[in-house]
C-alpha atoms as a PDB file:
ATOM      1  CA  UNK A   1       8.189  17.552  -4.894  1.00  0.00           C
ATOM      2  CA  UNK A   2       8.078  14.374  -7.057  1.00  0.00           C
ATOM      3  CA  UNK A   3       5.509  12.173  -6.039  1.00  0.00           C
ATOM      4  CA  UNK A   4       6.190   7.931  -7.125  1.00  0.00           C
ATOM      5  CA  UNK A   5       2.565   6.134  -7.224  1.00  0.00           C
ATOM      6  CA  UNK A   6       3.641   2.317  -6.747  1.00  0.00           C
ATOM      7  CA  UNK A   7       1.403  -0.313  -7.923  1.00  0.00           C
ATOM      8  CA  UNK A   8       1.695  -3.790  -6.932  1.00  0.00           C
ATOM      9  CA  UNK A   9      -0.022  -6.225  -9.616  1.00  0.00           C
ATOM     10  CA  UNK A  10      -0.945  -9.941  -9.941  1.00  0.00           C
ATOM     11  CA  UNK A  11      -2.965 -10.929 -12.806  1.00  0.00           C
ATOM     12  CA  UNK A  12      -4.922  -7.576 -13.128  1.00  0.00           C
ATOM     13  CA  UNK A  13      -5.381  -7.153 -17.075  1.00  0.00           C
ATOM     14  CA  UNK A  14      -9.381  -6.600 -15.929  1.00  0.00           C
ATOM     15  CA  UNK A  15      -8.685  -3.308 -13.803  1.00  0.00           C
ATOM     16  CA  UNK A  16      -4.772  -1.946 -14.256  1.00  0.00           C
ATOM     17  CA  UNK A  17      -6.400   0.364 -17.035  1.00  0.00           C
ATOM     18  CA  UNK A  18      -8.557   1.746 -14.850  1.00  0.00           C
ATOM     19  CA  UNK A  19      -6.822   2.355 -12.158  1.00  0.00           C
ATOM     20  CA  UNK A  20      -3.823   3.897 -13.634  1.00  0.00           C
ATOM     21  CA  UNK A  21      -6.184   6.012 -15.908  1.00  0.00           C
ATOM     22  CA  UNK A  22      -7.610   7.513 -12.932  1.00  0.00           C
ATOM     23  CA  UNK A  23      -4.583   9.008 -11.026  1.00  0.00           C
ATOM     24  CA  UNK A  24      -4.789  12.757 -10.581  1.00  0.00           C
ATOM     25  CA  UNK A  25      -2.430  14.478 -13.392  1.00  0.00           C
ATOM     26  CA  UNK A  26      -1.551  17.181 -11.553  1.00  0.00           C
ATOM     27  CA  UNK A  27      -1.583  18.005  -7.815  1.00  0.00           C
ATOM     28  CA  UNK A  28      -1.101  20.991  -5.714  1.00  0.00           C
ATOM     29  CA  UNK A  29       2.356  20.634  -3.880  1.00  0.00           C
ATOM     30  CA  UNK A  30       3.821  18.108  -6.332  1.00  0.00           C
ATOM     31  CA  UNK A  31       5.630  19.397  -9.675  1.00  0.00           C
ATOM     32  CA  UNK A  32       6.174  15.785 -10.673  1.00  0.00           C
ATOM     33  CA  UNK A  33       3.991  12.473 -10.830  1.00  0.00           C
ATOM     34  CA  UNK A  34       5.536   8.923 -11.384  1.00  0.00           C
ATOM     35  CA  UNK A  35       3.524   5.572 -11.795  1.00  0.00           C
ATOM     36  CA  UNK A  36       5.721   2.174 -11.459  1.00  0.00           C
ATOM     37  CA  UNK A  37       3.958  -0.830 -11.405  1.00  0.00           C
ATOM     38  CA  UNK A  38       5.320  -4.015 -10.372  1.00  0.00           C
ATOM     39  CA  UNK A  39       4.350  -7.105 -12.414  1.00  0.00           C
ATOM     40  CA  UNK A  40       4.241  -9.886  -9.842  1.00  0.00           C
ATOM     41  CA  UNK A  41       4.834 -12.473 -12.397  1.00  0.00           C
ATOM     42  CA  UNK A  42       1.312 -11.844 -14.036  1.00  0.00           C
ATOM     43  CA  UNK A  43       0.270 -14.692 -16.547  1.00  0.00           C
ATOM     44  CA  UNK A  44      -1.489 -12.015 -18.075  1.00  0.00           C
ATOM     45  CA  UNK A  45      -1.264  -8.729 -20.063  1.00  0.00           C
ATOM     46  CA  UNK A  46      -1.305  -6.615 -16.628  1.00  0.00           C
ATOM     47  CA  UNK A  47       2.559  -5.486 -17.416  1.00  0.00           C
ATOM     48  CA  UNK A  48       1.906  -4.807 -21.306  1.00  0.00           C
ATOM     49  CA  UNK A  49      -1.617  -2.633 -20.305  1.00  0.00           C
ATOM     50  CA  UNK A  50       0.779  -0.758 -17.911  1.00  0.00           C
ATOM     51  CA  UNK A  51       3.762   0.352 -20.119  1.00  0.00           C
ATOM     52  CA  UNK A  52       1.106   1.199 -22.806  1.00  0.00           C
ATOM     53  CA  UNK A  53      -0.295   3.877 -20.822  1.00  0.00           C
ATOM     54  CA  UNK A  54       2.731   5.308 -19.790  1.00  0.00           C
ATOM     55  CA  UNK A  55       3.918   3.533 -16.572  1.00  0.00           C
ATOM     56  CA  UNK A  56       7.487   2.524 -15.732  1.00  0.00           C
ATOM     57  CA  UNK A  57       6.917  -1.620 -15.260  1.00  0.00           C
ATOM     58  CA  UNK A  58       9.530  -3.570 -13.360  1.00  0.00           C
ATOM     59  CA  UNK A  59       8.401  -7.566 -13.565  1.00  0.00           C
ATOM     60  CA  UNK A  60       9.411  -9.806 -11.178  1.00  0.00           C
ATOM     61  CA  UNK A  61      11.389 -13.098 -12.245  1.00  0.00           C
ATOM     62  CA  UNK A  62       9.242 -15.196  -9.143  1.00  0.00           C
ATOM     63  CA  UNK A  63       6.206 -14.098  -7.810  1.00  0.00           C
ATOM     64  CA  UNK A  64       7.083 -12.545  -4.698  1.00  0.00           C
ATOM     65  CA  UNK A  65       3.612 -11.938  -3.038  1.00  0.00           C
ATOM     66  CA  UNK A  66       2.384  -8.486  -2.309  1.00  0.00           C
ATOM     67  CA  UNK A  67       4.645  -7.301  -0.049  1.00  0.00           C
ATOM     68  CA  UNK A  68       7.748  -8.398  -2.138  1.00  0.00           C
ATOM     69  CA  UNK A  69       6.004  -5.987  -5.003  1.00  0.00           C
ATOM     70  CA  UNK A  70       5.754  -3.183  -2.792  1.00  0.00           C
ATOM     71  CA  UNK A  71       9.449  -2.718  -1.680  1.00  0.00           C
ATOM     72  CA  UNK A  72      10.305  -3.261  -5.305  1.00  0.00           C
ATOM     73  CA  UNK A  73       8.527  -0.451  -6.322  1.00  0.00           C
ATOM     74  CA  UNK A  74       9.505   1.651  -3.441  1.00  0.00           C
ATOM     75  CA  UNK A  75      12.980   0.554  -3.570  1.00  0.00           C
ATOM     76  CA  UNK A  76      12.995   1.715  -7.226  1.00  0.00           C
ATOM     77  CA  UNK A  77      10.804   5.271  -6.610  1.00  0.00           C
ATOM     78  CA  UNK A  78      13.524   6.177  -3.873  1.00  0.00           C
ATOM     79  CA  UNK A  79      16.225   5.324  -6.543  1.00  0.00           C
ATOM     80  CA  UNK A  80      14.723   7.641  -9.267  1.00  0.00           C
ATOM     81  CA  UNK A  81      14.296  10.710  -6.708  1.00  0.00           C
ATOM     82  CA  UNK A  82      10.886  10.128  -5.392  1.00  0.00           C
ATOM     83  CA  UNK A  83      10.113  12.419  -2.485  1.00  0.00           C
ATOM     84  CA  UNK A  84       6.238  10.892  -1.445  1.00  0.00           C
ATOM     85  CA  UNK A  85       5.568   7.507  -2.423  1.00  0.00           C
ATOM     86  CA  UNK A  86       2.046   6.119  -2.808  1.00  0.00           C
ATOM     87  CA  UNK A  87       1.170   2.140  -2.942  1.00  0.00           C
ATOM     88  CA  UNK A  88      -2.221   1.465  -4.342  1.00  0.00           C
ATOM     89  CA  UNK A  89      -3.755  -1.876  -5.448  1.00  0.00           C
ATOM     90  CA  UNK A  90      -4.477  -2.816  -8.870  1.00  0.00           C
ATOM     91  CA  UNK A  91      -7.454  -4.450  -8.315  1.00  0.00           C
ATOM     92  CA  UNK A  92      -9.639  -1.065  -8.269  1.00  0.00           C
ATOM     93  CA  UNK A  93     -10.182  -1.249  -4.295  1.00  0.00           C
ATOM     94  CA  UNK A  94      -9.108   1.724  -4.179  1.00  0.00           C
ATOM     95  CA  UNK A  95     -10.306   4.600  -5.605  1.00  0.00           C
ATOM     96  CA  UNK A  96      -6.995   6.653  -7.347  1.00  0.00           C
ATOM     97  CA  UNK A  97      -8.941  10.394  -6.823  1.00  0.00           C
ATOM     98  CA  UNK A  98      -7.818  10.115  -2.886  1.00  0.00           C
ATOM     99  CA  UNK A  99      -4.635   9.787  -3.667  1.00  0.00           C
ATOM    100  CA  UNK A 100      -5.238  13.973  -3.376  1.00  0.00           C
ATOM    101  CA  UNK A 101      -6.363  13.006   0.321  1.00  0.00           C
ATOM    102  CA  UNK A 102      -2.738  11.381   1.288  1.00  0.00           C
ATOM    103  CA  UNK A 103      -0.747  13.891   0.213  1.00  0.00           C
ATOM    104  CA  UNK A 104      -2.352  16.986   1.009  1.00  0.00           C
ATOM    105  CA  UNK A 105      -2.604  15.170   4.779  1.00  0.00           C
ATOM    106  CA  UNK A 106       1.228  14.449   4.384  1.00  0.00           C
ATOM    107  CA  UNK A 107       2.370  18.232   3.019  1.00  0.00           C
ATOM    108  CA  UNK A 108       0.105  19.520   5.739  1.00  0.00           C
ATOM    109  CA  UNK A 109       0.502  17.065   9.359  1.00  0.00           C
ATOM    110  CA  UNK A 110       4.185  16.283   8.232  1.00  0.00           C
ATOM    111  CA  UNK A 111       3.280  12.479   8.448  1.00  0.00           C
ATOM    112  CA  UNK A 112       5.623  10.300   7.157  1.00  0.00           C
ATOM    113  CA  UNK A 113       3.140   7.395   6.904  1.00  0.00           C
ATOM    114  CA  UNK A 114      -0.068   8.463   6.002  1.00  0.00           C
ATOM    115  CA  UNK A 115      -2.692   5.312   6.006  1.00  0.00           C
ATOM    116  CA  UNK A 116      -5.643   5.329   3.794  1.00  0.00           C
ATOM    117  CA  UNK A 117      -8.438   3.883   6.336  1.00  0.00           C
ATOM    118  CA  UNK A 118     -11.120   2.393   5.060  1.00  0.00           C
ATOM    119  CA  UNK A 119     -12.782   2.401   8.775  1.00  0.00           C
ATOM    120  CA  UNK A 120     -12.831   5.924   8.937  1.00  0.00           C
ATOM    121  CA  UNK A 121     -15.382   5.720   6.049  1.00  0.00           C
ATOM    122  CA  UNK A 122     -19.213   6.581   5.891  1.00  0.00           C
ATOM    123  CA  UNK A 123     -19.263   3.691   3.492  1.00  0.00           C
ATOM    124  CA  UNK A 124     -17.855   0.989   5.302  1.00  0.00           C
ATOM    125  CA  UNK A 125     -20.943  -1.088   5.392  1.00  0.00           C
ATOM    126  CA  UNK A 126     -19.898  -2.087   2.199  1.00  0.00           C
ATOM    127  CA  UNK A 127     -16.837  -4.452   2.953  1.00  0.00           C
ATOM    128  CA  UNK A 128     -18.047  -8.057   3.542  1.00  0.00           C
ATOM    129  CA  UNK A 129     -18.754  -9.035   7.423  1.00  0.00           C
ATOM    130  CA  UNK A 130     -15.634 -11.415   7.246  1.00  0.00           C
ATOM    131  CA  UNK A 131     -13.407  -9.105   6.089  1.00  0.00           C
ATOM    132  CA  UNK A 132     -13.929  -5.999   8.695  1.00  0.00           C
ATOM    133  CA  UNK A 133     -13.699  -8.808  11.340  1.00  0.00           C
ATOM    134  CA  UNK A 134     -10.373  -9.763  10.013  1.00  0.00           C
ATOM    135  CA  UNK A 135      -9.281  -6.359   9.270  1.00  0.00           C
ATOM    136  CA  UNK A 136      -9.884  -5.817  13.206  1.00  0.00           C
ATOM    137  CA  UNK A 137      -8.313  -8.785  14.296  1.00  0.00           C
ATOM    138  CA  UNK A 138      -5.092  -7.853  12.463  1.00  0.00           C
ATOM    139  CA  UNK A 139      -5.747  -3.522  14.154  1.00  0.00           C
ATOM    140  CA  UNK A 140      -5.403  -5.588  17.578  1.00  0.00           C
ATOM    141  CA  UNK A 141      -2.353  -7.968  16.433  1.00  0.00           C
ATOM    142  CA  UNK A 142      -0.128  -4.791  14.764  1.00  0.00           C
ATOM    143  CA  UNK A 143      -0.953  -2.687  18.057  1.00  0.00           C
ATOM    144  CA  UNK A 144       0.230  -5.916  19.722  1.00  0.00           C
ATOM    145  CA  UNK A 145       3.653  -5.588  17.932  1.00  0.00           C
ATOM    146  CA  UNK A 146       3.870  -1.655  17.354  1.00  0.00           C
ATOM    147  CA  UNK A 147       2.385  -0.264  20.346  1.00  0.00           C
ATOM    148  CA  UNK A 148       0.577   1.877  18.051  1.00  0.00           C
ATOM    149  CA  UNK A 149      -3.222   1.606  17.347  1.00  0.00           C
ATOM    150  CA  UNK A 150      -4.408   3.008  13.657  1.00  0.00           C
ATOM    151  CA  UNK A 151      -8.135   2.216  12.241  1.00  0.00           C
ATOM    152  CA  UNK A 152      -6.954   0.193   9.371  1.00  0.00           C
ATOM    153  CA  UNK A 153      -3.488  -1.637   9.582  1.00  0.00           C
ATOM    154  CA  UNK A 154      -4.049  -4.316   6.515  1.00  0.00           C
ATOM    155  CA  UNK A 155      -4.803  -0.708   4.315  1.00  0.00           C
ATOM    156  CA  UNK A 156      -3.128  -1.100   1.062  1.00  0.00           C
ATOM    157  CA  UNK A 157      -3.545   2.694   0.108  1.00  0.00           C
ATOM    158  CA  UNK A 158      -0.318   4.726   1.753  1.00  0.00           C
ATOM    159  CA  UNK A 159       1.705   7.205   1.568  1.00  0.00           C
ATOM    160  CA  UNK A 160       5.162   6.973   2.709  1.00  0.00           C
ATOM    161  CA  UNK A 161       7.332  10.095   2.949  1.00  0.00           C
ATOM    162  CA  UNK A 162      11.422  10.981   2.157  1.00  0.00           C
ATOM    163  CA  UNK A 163      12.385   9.783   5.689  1.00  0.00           C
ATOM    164  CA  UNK A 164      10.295   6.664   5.585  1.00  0.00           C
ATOM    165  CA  UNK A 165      11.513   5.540   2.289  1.00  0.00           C
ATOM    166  CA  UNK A 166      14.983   6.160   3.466  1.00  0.00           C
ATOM    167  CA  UNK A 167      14.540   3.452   5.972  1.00  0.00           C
ATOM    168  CA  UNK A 168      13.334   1.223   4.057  1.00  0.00           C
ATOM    169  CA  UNK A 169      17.025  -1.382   4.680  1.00  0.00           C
ATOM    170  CA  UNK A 170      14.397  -2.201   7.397  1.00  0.00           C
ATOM    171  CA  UNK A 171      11.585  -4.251   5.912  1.00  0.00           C
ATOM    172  CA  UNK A 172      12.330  -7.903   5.137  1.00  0.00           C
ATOM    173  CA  UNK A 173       8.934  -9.197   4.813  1.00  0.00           C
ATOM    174  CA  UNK A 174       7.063  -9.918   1.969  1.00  0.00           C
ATOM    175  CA  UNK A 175       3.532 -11.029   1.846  1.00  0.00           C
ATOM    176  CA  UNK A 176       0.565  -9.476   3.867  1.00  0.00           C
ATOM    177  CA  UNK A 177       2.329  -8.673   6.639  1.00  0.00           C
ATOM    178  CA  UNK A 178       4.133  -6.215   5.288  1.00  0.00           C
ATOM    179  CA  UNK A 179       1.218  -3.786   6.177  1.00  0.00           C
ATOM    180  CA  UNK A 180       1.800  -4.395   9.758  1.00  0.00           C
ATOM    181  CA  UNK A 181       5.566  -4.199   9.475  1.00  0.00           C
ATOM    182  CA  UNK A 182       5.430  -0.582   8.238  1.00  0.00           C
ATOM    183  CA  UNK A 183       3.551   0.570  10.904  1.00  0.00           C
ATOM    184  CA  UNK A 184       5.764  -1.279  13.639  1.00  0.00           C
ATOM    185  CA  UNK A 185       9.137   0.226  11.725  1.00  0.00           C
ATOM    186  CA  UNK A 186       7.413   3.620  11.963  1.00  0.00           C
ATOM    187  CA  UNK A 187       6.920   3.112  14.955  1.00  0.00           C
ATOM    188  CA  UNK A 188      10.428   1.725  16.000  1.00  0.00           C
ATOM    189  CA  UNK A 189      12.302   4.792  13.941  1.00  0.00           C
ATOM    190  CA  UNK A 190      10.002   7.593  15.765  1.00  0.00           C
ATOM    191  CA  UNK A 191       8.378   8.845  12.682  1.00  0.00           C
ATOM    192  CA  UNK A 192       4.818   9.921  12.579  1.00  0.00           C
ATOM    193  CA  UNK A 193       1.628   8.106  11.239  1.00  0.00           C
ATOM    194  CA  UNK A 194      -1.437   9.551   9.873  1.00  0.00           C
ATOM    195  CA  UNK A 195      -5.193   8.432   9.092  1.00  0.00           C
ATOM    196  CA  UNK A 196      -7.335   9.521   6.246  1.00  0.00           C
ATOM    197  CA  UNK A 197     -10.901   8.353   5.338  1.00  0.00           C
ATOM    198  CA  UNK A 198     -11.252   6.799   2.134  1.00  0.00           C
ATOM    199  CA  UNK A 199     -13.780   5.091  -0.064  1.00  0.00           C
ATOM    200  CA  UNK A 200     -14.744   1.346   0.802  1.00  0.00           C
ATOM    201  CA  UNK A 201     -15.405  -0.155  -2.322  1.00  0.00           C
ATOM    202  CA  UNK A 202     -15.562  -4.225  -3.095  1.00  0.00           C
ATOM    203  CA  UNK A 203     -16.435  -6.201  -6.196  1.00  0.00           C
ATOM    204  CA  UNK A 204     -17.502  -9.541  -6.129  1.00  0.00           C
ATOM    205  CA  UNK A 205     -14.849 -11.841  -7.735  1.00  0.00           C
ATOM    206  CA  UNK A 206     -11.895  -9.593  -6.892  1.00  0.00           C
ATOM    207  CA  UNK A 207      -9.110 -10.668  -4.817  1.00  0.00           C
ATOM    208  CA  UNK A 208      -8.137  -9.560  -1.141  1.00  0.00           C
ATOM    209  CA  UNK A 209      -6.536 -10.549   2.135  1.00  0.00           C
ATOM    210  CA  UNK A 210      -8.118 -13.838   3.223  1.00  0.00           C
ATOM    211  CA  UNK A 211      -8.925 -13.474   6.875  1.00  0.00           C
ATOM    212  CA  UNK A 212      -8.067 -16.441   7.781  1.00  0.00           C
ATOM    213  CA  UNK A 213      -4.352 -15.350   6.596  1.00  0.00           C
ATOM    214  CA  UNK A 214      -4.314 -13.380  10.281  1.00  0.00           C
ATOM    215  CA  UNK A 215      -2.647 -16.367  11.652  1.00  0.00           C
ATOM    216  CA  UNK A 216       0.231 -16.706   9.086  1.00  0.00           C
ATOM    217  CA  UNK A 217       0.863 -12.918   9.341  1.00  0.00           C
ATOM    218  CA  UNK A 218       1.195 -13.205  13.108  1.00  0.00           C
ATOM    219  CA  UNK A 219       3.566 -16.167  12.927  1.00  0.00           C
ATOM    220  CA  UNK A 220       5.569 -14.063  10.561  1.00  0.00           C
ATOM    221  CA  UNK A 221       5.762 -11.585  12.466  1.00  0.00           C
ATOM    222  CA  UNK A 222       6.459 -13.662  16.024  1.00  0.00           C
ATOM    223  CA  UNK A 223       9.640 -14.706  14.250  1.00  0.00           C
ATOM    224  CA  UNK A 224      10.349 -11.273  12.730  1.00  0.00           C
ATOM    225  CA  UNK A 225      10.016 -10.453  16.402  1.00  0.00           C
ATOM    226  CA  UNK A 226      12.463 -13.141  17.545  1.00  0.00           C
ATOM    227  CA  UNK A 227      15.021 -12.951  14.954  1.00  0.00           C
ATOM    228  CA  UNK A 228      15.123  -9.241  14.713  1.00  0.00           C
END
């Protein structure tokens, strides 16, 4: 089992080291681990920290927003063989130990899209009031859309699995809402969807989801809707 771990990146010379440093080197199930990360069009050394540890980097020619980073790398993980993919963040808001988590909950449930939820956490007193009210806001908008409820839809950290990845002709977005458009494709292609608990962890100065981007991402994805 080869398993891809996908790494979206903007501007993250501060933390790429970190976070790529810290992904398990070997894990039971998987006889092969992969990291691409996708250089949004950094302005800064975040692609040139990455290949000098190892990791495939694709760079984007326009900044494509976070979404637009994702399907690269997935796009590319499914072309080099990748049987699990997992997307993480490079800003170190996620912690790269649980990646264990997500795939031992995918070899195990079967799950083809196995969320990292940061509301299923004993630590979630630690994300900002603003946020968790936004992050629920958008739980209630994706359920809206998907007919599916999960804990944590705007969740970053995910595993998708061979038959997601094969599907993946599907996705068209590219910013935020691309979180909530993988759980409505699942969703649409009858594949199943898995929670784990994960760390909650926030630094003050690092970048997120603005809440107030809840309204963009459900115009986006009225006319997704609309449009097909």
């Amino acid at each position: 089992m080869k398993l891809t771990v996908v790494i979206p990146a903007f501007n993250e010379e501060e933390t790429i080291a970190e976070v790529i440093s810290a992904i398990p080197k070997k894990i039971s199930g998987v006889s092969q681990i992969e990291i691409i990360v996708v250089d949004d069009q950094s302005r800064d050394k975040t692609g040139e920290i990455g290949r000098s540890l190892g990791a495939t980097v694709l760079r984007h020619r326009l900044n494509l927003g976070a979404g637009g980073a994702t399907l690269t790398g997935i796009d590319a993980a499914r072309k080099r063989g990748a049987d699990m993919v997992i997307t993480i963040d490079g800003d170190g808001q996620h912690d790269p130990k649980e990646i264990v988590k997500l795939v031992q909950a995918h070899l195990e449930s079967g799950a083809d899209l196995v969320i990292g939820s940061r509301f299923l956490s004993d630590s979630l007193e630690k994300m900002p009031a603003l946020k968790n009210f936004g992050n629920r806001v958008m739980n209630g908008i994706t359920y809206v859309f998907s007919g599916k409820h999960v804990t944590d839809s705007q969740s970053g950290f995910r595993l998708f699995g061979r038959r997601l990845i094969a599907g993946f002709d599907r996705f068209t977005t590219s910013g935020y809402e691309f979180c909530s458009e993988t759980i409505i494709n699942t969703k649409k292609m009858g594949l199943k969807i898995a929670e784990v608990p994960i760390s909650t962890i926030y630094f003050e100065g690092r970048r997120g989801q603005n809440p107030l981007n809840g309204v963009n991402i459900l115009l986006k994805l009225i006319y997704k809707t609309v449009t097909g």
